[in-house]
PDB file of N, CA and C in Angstrom:
ATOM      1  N   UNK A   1     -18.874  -0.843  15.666  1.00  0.00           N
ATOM      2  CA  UNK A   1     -17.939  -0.047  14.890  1.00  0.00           C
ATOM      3  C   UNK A   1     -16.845  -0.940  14.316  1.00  0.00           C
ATOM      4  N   UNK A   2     -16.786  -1.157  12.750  1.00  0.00           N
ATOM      5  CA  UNK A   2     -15.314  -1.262  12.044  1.00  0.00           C
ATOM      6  C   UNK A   2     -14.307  -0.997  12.260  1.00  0.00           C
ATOM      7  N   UNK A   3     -13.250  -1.511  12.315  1.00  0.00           N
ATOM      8  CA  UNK A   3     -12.158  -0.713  12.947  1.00  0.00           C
ATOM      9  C   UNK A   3     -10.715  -1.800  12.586  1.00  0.00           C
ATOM     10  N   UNK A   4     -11.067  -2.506  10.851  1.00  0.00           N
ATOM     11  CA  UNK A   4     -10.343  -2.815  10.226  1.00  0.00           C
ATOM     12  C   UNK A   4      -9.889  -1.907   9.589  1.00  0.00           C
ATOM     13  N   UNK A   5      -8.814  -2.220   9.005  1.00  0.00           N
ATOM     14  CA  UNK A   5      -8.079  -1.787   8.236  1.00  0.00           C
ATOM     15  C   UNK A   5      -7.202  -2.095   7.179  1.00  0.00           C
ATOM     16  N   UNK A   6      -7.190  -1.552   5.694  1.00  0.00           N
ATOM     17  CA  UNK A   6      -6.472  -1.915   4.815  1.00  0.00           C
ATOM     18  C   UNK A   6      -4.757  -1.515   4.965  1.00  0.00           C
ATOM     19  N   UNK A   7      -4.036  -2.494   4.524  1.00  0.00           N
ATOM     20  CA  UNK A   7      -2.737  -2.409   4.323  1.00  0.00           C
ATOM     21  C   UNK A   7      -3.047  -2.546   2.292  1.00  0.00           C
ATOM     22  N   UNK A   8      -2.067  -1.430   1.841  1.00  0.00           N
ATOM     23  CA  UNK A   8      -1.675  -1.746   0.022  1.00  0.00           C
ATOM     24  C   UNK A   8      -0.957  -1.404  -0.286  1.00  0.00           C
ATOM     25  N   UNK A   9       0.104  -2.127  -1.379  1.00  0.00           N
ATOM     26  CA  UNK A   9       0.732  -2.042  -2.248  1.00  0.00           C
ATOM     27  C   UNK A   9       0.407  -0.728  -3.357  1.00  0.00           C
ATOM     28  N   UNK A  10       1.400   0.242  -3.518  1.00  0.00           N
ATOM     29  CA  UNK A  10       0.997   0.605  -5.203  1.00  0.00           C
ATOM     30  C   UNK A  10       2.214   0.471  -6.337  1.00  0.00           C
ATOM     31  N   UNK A  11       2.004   0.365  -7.175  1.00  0.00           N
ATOM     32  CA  UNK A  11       3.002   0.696  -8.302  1.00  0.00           C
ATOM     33  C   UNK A  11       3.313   1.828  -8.899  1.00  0.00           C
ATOM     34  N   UNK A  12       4.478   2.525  -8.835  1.00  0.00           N
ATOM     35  CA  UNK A  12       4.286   3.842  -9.094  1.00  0.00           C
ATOM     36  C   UNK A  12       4.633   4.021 -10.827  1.00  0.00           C
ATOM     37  N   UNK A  13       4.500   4.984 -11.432  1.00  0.00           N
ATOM     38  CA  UNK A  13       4.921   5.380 -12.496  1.00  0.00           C
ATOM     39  C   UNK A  13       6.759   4.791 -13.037  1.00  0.00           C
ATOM     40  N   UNK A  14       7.645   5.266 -12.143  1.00  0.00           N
ATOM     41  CA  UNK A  14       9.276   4.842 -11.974  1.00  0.00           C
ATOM     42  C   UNK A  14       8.922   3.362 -11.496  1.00  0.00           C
ATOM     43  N   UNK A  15       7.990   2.459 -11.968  1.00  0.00           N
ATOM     44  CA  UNK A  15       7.958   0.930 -11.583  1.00  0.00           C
ATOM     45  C   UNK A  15       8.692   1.126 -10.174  1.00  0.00           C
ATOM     46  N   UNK A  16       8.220   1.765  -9.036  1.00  0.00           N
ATOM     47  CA  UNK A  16       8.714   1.490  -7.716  1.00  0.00           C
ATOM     48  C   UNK A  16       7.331   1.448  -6.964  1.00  0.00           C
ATOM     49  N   UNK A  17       7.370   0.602  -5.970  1.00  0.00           N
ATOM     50  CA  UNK A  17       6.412   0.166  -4.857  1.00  0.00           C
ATOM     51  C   UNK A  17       6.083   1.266  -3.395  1.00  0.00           C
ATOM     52  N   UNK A  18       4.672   1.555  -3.585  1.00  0.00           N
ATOM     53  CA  UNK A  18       4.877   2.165  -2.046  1.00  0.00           C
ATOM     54  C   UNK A  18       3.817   1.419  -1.450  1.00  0.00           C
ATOM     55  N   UNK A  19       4.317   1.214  -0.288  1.00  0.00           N
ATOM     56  CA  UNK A  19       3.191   0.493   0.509  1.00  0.00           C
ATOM     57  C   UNK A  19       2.507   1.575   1.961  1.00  0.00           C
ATOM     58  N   UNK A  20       1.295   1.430   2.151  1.00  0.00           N
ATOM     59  CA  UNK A  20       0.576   2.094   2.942  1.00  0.00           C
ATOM     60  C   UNK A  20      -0.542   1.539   3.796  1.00  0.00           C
ATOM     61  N   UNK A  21      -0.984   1.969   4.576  1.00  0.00           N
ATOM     62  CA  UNK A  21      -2.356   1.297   5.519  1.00  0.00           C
ATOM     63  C   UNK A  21      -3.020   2.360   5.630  1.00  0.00           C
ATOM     64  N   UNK A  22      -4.835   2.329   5.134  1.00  0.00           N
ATOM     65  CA  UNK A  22      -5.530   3.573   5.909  1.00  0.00           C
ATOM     66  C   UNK A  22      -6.816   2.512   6.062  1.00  0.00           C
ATOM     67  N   UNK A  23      -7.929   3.286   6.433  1.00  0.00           N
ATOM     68  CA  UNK A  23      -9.350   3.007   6.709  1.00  0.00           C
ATOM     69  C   UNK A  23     -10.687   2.962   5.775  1.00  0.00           C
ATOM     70  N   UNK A  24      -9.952   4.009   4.354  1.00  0.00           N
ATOM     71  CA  UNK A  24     -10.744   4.012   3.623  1.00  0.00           C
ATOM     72  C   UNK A  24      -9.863   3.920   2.152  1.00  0.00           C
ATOM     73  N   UNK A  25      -9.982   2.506   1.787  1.00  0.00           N
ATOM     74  CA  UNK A  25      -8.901   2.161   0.417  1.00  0.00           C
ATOM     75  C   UNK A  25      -9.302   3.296  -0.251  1.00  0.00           C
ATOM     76  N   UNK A  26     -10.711   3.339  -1.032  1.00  0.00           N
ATOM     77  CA  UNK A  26     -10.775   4.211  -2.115  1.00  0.00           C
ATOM     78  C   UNK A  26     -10.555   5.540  -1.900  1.00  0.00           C
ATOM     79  N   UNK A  27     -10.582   6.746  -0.886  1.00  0.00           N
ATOM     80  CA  UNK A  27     -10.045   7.783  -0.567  1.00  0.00           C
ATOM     81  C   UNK A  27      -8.818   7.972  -0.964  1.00  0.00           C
ATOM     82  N   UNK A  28      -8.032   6.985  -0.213  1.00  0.00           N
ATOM     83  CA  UNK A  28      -6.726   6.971   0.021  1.00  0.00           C
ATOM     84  C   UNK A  28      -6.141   6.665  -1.712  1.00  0.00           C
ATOM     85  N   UNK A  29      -6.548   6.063  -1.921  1.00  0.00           N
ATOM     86  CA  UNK A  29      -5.872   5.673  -3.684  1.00  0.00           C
ATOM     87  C   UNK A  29      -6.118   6.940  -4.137  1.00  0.00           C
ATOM     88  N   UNK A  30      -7.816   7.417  -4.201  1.00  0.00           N
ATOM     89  CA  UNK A  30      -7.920   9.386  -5.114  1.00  0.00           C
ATOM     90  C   UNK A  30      -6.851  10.146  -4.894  1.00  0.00           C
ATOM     91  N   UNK A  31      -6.698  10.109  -3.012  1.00  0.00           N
ATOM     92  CA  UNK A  31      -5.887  10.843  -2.887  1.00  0.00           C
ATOM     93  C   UNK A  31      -3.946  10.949  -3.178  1.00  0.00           C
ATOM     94  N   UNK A  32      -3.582   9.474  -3.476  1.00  0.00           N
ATOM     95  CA  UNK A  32      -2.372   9.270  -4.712  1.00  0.00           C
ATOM     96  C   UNK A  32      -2.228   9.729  -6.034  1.00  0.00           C
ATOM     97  N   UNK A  33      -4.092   9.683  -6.239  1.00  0.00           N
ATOM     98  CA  UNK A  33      -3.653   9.798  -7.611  1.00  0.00           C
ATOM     99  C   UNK A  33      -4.330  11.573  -8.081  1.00  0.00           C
ATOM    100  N   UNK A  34      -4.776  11.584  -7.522  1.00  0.00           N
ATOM    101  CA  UNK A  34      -4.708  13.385  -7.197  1.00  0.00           C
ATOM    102  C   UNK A  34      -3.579  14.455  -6.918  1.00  0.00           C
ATOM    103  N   UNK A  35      -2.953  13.787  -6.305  1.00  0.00           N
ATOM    104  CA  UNK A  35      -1.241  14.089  -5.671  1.00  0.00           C
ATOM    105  C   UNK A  35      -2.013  15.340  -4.620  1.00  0.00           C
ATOM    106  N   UNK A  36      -2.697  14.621  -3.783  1.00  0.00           N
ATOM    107  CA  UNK A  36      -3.295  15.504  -2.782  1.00  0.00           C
ATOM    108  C   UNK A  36      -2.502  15.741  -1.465  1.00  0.00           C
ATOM    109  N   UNK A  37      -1.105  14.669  -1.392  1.00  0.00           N
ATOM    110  CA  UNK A  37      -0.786  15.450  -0.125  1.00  0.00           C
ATOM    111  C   UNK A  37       0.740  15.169  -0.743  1.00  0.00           C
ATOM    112  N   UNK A  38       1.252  16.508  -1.003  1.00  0.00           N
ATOM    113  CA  UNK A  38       2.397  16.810  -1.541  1.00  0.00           C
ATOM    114  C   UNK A  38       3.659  16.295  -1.669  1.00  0.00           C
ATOM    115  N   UNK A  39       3.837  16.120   0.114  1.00  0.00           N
ATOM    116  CA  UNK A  39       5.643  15.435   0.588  1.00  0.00           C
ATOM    117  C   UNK A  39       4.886  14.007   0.548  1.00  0.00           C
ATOM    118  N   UNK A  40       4.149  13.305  -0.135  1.00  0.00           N
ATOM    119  CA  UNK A  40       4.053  11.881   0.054  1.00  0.00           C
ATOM    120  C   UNK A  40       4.933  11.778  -0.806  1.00  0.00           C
ATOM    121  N   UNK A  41       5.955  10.113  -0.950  1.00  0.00           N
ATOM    122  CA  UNK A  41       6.362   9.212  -2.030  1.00  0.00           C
ATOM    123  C   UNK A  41       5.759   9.441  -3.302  1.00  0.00           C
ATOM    124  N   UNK A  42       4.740   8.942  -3.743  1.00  0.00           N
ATOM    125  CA  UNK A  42       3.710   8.675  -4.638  1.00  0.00           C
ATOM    126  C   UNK A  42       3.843   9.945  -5.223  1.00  0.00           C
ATOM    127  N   UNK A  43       3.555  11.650  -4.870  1.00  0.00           N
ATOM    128  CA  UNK A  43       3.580  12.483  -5.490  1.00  0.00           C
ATOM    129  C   UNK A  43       4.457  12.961  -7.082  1.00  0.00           C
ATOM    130  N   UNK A  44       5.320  12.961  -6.797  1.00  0.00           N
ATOM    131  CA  UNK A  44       6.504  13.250  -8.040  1.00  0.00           C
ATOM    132  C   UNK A  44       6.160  11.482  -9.269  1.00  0.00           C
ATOM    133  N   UNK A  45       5.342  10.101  -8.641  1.00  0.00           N
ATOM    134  CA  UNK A  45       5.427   9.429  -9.421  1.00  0.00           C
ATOM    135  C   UNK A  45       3.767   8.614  -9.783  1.00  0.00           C
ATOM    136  N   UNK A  46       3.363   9.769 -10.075  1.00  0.00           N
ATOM    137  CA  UNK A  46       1.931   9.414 -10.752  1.00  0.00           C
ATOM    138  C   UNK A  46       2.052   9.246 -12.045  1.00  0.00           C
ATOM    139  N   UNK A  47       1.196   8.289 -12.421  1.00  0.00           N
ATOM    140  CA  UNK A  47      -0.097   7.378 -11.932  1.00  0.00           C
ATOM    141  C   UNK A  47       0.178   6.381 -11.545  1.00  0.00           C
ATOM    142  N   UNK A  48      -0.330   6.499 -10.249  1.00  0.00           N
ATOM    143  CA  UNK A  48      -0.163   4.635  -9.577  1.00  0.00           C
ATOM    144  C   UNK A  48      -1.204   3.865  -9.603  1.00  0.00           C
ATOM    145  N   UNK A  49      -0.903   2.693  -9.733  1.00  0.00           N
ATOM    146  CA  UNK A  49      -1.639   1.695  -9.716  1.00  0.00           C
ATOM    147  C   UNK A  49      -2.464   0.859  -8.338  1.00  0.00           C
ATOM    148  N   UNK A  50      -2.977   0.416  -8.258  1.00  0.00           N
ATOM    149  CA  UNK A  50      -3.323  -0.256  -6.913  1.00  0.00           C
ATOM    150  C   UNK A  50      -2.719  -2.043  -7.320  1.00  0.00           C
ATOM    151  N   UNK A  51      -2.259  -2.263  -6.652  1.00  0.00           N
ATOM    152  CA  UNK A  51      -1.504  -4.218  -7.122  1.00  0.00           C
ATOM    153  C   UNK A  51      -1.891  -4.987  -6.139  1.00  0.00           C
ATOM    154  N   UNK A  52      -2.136  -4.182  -5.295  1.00  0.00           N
ATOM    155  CA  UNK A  52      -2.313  -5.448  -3.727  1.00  0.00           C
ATOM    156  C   UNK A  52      -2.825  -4.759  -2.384  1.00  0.00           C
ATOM    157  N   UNK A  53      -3.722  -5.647  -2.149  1.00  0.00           N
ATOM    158  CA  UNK A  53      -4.287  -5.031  -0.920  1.00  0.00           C
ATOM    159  C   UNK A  53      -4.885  -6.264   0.126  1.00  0.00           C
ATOM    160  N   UNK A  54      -4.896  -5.694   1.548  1.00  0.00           N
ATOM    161  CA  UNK A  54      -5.409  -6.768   2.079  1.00  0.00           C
ATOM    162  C   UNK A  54      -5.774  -5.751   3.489  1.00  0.00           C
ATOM    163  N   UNK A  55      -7.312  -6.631   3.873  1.00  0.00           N
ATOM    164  CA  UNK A  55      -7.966  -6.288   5.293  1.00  0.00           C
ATOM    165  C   UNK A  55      -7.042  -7.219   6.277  1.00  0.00           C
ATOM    166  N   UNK A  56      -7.309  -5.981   7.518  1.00  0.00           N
ATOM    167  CA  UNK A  56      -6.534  -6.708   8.594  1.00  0.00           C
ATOM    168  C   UNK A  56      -7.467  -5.899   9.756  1.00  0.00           C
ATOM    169  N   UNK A  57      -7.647  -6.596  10.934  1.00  0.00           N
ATOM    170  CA  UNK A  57      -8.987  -6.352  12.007  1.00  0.00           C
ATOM    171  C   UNK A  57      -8.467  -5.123  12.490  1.00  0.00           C
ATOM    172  N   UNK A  58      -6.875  -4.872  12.536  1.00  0.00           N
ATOM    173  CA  UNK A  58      -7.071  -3.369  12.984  1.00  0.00           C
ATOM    174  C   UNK A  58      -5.600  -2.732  12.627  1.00  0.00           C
ATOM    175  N   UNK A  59      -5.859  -0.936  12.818  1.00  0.00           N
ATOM    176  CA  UNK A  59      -4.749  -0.295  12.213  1.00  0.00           C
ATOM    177  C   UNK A  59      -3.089  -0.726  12.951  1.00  0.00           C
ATOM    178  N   UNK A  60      -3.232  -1.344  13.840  1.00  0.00           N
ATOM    179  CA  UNK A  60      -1.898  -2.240  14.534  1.00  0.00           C
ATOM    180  C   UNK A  60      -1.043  -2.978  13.964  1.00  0.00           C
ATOM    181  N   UNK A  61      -2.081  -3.983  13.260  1.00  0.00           N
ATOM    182  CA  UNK A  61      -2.093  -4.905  12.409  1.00  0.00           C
ATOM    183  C   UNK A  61      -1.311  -4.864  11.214  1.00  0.00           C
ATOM    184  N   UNK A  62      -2.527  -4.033  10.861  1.00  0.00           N
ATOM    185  CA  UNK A  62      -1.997  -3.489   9.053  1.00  0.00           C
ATOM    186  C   UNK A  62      -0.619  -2.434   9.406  1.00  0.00           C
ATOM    187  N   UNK A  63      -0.568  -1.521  10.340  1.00  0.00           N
ATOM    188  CA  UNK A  63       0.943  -0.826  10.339  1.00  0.00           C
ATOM    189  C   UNK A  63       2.241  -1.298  10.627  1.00  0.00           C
ATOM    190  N   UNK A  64       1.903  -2.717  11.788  1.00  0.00           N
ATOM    191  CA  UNK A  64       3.001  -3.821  11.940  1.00  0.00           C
ATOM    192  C   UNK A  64       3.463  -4.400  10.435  1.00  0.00           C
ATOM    193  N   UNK A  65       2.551  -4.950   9.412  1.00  0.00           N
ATOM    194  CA  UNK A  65       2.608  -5.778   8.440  1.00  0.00           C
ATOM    195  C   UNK A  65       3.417  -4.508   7.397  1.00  0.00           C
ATOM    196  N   UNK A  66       2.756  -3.684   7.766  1.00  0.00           N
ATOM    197  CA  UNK A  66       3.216  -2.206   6.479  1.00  0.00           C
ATOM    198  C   UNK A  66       4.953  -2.247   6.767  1.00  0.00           C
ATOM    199  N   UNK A  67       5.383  -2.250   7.994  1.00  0.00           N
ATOM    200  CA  UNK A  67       6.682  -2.031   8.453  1.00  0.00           C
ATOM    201  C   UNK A  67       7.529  -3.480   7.603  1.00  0.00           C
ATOM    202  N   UNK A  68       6.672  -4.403   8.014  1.00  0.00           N
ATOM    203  CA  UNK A  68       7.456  -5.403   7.745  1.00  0.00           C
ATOM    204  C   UNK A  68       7.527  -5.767   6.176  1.00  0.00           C
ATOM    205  N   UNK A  69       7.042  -4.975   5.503  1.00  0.00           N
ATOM    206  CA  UNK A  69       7.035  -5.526   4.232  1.00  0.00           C
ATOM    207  C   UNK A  69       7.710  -4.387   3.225  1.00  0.00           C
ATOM    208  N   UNK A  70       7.351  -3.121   4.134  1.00  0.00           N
ATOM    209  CA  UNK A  70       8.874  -2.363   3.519  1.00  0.00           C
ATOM    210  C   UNK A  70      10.279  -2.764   3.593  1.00  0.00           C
ATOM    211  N   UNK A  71      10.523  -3.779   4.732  1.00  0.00           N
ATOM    212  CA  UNK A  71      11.953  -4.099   4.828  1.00  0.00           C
ATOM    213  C   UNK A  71      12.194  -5.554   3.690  1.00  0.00           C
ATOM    214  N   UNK A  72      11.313  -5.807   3.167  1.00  0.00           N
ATOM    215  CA  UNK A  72      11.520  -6.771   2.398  1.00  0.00           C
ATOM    216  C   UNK A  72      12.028  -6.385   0.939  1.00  0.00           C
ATOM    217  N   UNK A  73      12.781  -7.412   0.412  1.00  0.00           N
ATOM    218  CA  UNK A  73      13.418  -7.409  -0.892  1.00  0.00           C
ATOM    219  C   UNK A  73      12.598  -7.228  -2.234  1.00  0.00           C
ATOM    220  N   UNK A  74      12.708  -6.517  -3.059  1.00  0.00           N
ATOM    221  CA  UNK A  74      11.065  -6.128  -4.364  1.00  0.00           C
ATOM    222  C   UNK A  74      10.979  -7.674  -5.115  1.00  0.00           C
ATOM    223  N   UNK A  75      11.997  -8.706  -4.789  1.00  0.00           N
ATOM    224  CA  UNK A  75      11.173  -9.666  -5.117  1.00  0.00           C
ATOM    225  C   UNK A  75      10.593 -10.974  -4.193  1.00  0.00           C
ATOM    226  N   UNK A  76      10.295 -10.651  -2.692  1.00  0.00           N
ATOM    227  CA  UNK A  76       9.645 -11.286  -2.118  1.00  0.00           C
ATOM    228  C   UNK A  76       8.485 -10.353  -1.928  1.00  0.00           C
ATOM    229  N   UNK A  77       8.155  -8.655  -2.506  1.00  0.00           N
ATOM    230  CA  UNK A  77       7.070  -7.595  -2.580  1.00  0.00           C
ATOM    231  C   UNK A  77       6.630  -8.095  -3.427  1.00  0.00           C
ATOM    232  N   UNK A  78       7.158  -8.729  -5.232  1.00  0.00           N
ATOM    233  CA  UNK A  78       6.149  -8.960  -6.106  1.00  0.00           C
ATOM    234  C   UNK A  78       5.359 -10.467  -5.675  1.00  0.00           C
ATOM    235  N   UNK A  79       6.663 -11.120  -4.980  1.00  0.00           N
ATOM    236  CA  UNK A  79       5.450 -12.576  -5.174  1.00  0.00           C
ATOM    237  C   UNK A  79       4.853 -12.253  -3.807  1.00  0.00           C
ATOM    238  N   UNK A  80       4.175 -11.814  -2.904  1.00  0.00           N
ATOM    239  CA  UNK A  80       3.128 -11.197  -2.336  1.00  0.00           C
ATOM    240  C   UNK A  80       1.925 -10.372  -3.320  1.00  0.00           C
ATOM    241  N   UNK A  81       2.552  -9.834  -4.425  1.00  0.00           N
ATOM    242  CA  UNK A  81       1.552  -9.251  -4.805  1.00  0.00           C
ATOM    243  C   UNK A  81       0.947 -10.057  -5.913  1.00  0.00           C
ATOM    244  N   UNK A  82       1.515 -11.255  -6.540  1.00  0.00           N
ATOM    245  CA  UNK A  82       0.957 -12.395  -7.252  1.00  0.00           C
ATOM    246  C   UNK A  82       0.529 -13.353  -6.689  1.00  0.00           C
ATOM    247  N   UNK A  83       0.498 -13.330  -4.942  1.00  0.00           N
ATOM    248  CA  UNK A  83      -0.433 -14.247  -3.897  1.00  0.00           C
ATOM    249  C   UNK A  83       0.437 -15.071  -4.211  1.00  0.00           C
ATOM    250  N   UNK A  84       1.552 -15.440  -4.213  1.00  0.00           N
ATOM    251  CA  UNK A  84       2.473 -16.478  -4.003  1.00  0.00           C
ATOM    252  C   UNK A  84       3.307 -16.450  -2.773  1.00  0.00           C
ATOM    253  N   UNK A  85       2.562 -15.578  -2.379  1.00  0.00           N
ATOM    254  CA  UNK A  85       3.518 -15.501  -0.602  1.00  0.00           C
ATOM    255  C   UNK A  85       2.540 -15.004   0.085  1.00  0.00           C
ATOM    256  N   UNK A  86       2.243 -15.169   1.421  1.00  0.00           N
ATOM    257  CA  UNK A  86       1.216 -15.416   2.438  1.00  0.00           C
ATOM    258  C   UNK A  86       1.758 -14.747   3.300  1.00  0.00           C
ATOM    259  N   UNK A  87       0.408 -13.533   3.879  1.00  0.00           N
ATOM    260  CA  UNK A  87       0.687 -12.381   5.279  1.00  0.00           C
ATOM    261  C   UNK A  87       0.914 -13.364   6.404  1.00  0.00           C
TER     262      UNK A  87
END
C-alpha cells in the first residue's frame, strides 16, 4: 500500500497562494476548481491554478512541510515554486 502523499501550491484568481496536502492531486485540484467544498480558501477565488507540487512518503510529511511553508514569506513561496529553493 501507497501511503505517499502530495503537498501543493495553488494560485488563486486574487494572485494569492493556498497551499494543501491530500492523496489524490487530481481529485483534490477538481475539487478547487469545482468549488466543491464551500468554507475552503480557494472557494470565493476561482480559477486556480496548480504551480507546485511535490510527493512526500507520507501524510506527516507533507502536513509538517504544508505548516511550514504557510509561515513563510510569498517571496521565499514563489522561489520554491520556480525550484529555486529546496524542501
Amino acid at each position: 500500500m501507497n501511503n505517499s502523499c502530495f503537498l501543493y501550491i495553488l494560485k488563486c484568481k486574487d494572485e494569492s497562494y493556498y497551499t494543501g496536502q491530500t492523496y489524490d492531486l487530481e481529485r483534490r485540484l477538481s475539487e478547487h476548481q469545482q468549488g466543491t467544498i464551500i468554507n475552503c480558501y480557494t472557494f470565493t477565488r476561482r480559477p486556480v491554478k496548480l504551480v507546485f507540487y511535490e510527493e512526500f512518503p507520507s501524510k506527516e510529511s507533507a502536513l509538517q512541510m504544508e505548516h511550514q511553508i504557510k509561515r513563510w514569506c510569498r517571496k521565499k513561496q514563489e522561489a520554491l515554486i520556480k525550484r529555486e529553493w529546496q524542501l
